[in-house]
N, C-alpha and C. Protein backbone atom coordinates (compact mmCIF):
# COMPACT_ATOMS: atom_id res chain seq x y z
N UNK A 1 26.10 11.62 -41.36
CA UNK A 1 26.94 11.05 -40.32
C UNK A 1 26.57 11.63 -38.95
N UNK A 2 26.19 12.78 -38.74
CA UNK A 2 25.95 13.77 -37.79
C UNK A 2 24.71 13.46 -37.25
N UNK A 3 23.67 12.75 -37.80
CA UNK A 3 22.46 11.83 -37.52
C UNK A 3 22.55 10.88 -36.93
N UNK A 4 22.79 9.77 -37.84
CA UNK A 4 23.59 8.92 -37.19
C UNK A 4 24.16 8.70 -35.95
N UNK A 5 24.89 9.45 -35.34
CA UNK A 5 25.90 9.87 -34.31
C UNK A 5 25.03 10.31 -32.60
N UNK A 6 23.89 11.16 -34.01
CA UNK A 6 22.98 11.69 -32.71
C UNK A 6 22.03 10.88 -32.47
N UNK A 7 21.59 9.84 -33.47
CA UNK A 7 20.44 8.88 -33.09
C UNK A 7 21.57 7.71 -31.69
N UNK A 8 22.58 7.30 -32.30
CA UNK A 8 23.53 6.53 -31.84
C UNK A 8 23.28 7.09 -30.31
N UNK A 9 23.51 8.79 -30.24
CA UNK A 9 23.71 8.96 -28.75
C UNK A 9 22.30 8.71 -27.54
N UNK A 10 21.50 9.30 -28.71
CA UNK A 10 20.41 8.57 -27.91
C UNK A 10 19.64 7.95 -27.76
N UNK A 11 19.36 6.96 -28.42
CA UNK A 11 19.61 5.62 -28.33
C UNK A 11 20.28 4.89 -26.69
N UNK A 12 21.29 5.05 -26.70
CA UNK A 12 22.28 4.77 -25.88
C UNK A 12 21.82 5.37 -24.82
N UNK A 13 21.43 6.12 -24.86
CA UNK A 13 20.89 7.32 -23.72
C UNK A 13 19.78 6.90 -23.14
N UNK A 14 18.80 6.67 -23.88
CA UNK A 14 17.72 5.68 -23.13
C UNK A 14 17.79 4.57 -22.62
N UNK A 15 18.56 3.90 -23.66
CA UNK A 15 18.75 2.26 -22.87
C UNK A 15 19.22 2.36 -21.75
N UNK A 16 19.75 3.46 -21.19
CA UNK A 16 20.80 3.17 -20.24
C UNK A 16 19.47 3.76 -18.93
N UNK A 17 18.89 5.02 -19.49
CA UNK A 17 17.99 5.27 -18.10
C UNK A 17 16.89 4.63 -18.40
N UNK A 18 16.53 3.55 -18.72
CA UNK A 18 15.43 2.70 -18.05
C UNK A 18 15.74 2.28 -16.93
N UNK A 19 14.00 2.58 -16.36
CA UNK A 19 13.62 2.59 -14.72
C UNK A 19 13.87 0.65 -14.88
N UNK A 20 14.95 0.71 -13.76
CA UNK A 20 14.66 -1.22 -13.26
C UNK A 20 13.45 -1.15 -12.88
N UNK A 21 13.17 -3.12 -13.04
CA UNK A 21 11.82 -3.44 -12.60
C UNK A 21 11.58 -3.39 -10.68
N UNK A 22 9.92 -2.63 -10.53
CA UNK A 22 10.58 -2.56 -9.15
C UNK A 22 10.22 -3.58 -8.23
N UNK A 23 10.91 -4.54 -8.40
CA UNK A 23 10.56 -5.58 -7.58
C UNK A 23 10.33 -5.51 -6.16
N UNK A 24 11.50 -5.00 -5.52
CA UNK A 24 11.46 -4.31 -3.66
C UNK A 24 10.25 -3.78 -3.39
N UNK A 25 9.58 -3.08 -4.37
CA UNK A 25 8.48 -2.16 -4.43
C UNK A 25 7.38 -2.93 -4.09
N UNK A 26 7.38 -3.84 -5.56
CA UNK A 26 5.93 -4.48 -5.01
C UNK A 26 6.10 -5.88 -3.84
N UNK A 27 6.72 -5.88 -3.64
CA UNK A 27 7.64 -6.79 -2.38
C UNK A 27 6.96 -5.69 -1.07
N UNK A 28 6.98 -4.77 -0.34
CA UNK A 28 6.60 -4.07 -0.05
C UNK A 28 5.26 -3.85 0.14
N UNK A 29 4.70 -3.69 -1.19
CA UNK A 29 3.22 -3.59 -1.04
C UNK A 29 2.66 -4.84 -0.79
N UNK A 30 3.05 -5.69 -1.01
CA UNK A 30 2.23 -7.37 -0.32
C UNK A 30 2.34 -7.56 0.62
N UNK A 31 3.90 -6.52 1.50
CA UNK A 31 3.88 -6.70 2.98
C UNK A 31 2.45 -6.14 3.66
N UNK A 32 2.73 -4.98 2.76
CA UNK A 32 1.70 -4.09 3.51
C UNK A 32 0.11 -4.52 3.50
N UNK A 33 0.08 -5.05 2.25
CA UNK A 33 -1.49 -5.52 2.28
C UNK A 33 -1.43 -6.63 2.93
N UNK A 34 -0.51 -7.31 3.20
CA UNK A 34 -0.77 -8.56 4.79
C UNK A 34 -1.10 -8.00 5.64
N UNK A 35 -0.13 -6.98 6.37
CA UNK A 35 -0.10 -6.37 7.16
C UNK A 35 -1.45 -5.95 7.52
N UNK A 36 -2.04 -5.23 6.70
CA UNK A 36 -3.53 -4.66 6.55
C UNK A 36 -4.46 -5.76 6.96
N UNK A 37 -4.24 -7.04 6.16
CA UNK A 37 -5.43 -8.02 6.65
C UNK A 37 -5.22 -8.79 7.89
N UNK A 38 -3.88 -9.17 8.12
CA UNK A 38 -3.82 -9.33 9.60
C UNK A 38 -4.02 -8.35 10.73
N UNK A 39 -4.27 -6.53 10.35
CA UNK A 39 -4.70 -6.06 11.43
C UNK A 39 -6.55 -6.46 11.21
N UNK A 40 -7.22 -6.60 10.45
CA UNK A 40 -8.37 -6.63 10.41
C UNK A 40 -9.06 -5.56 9.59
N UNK A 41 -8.16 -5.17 8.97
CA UNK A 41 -9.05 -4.32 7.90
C UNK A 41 -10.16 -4.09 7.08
N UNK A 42 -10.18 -5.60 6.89
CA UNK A 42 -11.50 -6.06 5.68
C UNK A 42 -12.78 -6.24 6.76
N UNK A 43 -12.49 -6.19 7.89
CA UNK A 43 -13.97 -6.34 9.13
C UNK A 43 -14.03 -4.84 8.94
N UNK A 44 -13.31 -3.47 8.87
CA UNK A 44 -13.41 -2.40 9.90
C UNK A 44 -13.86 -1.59 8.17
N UNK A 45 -15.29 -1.25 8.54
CA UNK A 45 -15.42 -0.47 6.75
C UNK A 45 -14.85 1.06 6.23
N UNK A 46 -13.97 1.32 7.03
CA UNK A 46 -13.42 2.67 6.89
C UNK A 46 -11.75 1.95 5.90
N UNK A 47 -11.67 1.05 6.67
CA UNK A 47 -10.89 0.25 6.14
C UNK A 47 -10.39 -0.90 4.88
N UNK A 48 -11.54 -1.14 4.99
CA UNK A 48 -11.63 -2.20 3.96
C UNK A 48 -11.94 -1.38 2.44
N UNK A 49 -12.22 -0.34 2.29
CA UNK A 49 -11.89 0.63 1.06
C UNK A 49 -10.68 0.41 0.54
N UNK A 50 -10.04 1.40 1.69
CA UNK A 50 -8.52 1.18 1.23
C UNK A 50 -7.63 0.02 1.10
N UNK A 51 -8.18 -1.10 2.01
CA UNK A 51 -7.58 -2.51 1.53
C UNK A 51 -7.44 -3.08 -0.22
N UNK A 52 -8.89 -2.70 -0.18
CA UNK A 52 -9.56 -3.11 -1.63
C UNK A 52 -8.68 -2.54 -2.90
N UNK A 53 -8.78 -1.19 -2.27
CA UNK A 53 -7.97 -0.47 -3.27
C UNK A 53 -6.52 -0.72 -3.65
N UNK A 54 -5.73 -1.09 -2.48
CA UNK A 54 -4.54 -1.29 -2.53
C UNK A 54 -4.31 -2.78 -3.14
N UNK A 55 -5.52 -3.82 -3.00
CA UNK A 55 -5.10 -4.99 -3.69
C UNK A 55 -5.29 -4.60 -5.19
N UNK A 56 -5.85 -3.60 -5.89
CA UNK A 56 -6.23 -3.53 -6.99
C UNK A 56 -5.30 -3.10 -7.75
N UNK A 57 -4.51 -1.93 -6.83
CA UNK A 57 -3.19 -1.24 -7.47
C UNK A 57 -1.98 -1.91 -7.35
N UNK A 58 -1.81 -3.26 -6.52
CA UNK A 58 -0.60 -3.99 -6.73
C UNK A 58 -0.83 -5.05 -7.92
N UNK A 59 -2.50 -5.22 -8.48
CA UNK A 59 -2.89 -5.83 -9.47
C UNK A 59 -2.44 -5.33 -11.07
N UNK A 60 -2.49 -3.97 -10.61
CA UNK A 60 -2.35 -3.38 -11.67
C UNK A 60 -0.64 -3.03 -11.70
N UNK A 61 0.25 -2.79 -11.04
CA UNK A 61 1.41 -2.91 -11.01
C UNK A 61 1.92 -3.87 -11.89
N UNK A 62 1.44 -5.21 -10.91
CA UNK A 62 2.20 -6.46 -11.75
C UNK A 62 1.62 -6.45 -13.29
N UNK A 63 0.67 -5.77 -13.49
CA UNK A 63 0.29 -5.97 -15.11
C UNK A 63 1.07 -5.05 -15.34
N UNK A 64 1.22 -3.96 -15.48
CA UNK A 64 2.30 -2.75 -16.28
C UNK A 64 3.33 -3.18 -15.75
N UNK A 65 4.23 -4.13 -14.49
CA UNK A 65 5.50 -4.99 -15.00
C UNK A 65 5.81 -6.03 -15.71
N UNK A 66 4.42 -6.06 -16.09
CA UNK A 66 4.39 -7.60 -17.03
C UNK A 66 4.87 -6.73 -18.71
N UNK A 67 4.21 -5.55 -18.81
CA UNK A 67 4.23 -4.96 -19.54
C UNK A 67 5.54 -4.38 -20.37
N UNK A 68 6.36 -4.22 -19.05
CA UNK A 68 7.74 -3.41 -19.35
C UNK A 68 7.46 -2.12 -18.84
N UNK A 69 6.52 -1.40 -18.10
CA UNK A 69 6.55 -0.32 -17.92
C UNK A 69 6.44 -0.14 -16.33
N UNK A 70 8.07 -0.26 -15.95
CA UNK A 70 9.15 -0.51 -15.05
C UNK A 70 8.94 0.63 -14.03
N UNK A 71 8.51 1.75 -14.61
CA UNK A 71 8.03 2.91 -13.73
C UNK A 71 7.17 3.47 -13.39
N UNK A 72 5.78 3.13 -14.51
CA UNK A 72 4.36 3.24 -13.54
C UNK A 72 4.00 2.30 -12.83
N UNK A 73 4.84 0.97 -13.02
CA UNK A 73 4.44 -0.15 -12.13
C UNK A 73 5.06 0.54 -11.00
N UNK A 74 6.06 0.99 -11.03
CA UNK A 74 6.83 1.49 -9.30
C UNK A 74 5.60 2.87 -8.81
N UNK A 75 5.73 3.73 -9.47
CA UNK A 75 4.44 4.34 -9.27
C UNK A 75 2.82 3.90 -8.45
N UNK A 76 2.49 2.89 -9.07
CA UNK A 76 1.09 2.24 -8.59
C UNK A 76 1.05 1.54 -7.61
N UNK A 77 2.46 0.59 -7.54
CA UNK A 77 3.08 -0.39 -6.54
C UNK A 77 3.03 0.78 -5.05
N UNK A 78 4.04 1.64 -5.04
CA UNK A 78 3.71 2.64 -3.95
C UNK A 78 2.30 3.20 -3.33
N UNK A 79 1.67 3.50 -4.72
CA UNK A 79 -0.11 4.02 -4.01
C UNK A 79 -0.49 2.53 -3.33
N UNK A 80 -0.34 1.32 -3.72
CA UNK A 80 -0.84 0.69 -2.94
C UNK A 80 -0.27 0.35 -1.75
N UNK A 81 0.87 0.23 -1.82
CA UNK A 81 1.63 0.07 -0.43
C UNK A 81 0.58 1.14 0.79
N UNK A 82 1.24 2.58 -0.02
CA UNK A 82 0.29 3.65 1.02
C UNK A 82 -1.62 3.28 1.56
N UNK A 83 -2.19 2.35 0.41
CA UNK A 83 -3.67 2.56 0.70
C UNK A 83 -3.31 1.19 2.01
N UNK A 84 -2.76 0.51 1.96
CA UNK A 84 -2.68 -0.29 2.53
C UNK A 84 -2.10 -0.24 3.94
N UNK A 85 -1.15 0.76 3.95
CA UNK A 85 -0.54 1.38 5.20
C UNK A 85 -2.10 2.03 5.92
N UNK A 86 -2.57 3.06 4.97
CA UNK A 86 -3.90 3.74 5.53
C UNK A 86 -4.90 2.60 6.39
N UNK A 87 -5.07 1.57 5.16
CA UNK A 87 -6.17 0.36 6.09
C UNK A 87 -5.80 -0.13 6.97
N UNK A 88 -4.11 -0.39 7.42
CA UNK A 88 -3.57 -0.93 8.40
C UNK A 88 -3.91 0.17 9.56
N UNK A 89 -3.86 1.60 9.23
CA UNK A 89 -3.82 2.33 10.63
C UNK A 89 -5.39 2.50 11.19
N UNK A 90 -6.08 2.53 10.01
CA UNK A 90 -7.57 2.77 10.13
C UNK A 90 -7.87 1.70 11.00
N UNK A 91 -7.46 0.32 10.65
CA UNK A 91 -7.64 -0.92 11.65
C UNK A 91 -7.74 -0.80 12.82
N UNK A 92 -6.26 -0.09 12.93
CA UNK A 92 -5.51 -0.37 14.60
C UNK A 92 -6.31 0.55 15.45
N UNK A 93 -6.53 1.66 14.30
CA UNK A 93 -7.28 2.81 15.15
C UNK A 93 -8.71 2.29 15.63
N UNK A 94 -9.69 1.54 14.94
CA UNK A 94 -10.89 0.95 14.96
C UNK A 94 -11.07 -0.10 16.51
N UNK A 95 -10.12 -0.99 16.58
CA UNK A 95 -9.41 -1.42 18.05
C UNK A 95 -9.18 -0.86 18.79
N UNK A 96 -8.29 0.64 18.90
CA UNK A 96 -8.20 0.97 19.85
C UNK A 96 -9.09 1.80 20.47
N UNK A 97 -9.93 2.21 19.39
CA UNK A 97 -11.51 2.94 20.03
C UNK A 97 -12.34 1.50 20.81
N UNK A 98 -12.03 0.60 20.21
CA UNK A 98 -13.22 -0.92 20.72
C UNK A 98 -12.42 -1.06 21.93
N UNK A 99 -11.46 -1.17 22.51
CA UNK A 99 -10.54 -1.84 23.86
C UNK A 99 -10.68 -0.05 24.53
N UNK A 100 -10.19 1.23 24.41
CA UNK A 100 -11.04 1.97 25.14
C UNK A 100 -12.70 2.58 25.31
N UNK A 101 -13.13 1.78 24.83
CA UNK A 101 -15.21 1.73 24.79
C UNK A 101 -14.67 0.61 26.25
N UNK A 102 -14.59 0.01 26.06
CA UNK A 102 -14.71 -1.54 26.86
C UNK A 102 -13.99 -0.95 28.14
N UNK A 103 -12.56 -0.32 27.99
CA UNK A 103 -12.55 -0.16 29.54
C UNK A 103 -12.73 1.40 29.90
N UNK A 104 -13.66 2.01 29.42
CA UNK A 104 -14.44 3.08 29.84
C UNK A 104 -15.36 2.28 30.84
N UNK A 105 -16.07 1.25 29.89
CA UNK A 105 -17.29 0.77 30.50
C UNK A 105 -17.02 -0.19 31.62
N UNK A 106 -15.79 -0.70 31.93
CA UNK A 106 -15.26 -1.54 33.04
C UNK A 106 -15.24 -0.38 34.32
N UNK A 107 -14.28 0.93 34.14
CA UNK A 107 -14.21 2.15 34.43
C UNK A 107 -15.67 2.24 35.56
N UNK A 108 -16.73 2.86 34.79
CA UNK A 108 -18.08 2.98 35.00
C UNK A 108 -18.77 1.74 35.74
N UNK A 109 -18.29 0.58 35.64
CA UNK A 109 -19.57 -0.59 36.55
C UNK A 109 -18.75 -0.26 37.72
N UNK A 110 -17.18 -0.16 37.88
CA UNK A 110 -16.65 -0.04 38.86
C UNK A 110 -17.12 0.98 40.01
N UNK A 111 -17.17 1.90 39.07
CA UNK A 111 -17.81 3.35 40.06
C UNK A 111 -18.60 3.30 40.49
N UNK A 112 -19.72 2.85 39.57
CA UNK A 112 -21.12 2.16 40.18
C UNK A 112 -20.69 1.81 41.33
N UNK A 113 -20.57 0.80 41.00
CA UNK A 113 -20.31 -0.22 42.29
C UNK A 113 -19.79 0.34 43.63
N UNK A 114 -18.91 1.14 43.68
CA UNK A 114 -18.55 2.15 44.64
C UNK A 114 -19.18 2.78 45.34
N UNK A 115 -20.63 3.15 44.95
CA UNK A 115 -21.62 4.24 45.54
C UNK A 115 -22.18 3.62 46.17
């Protein structure tokens, strides 16, 4: 009976802490990998690593939520969100070195021109 009782408790015990599916999560990471390709990530090759990567790990998410395994999908779902955050900044950063190159060099004909 005392078996029983204790399988009973946990039992009960697990069902109850299963990780929900994380939907918000990978909701999230598709923002982010937009996000990433509308900054231009997949042009900028520092970038487009981590793009790549992050489409692979929201790939693999939705398979281990297809799976039932509710918490390495939330797990993987996050690394990609993050690789994807990374390609988004690597982007912006890649631009903002290209728009100050350009008005360095606006900078410089000007001066020229001055002398």
């Amino acid at each position: 009976m005392r078996v029983e009782l204790l399988l009973g408790i946990v039992c009960a015990a697990t069902a109850c802490a299963r990780f929900p599916p994380p939907n918000e999560t990978l909701a999230n990471s598709m923002a982010s990998i937009r996000g990433a390709e509308e900054a231009g990530a997949a042009q900028v090759p520092k970038a487009a690593l981590s793009l790549q990567l992050a489409r692979e790990q929201l790939d693999k998410a939705k398979a281990l939520l297809k799976d039932g395994e509710n918490e390495l999908a939330h797990s993987m779902a996050l690394r990609a969100t993050n690789d994807a955050e990374l390609a988004n900044a690597l982007a912006r950063e890649e631009k903002a070195r290209a728009e100050a190159k350009k008005a360095q060099r606006e900078v410089d004909a000007v001066a020229g021109d001055s002398k």
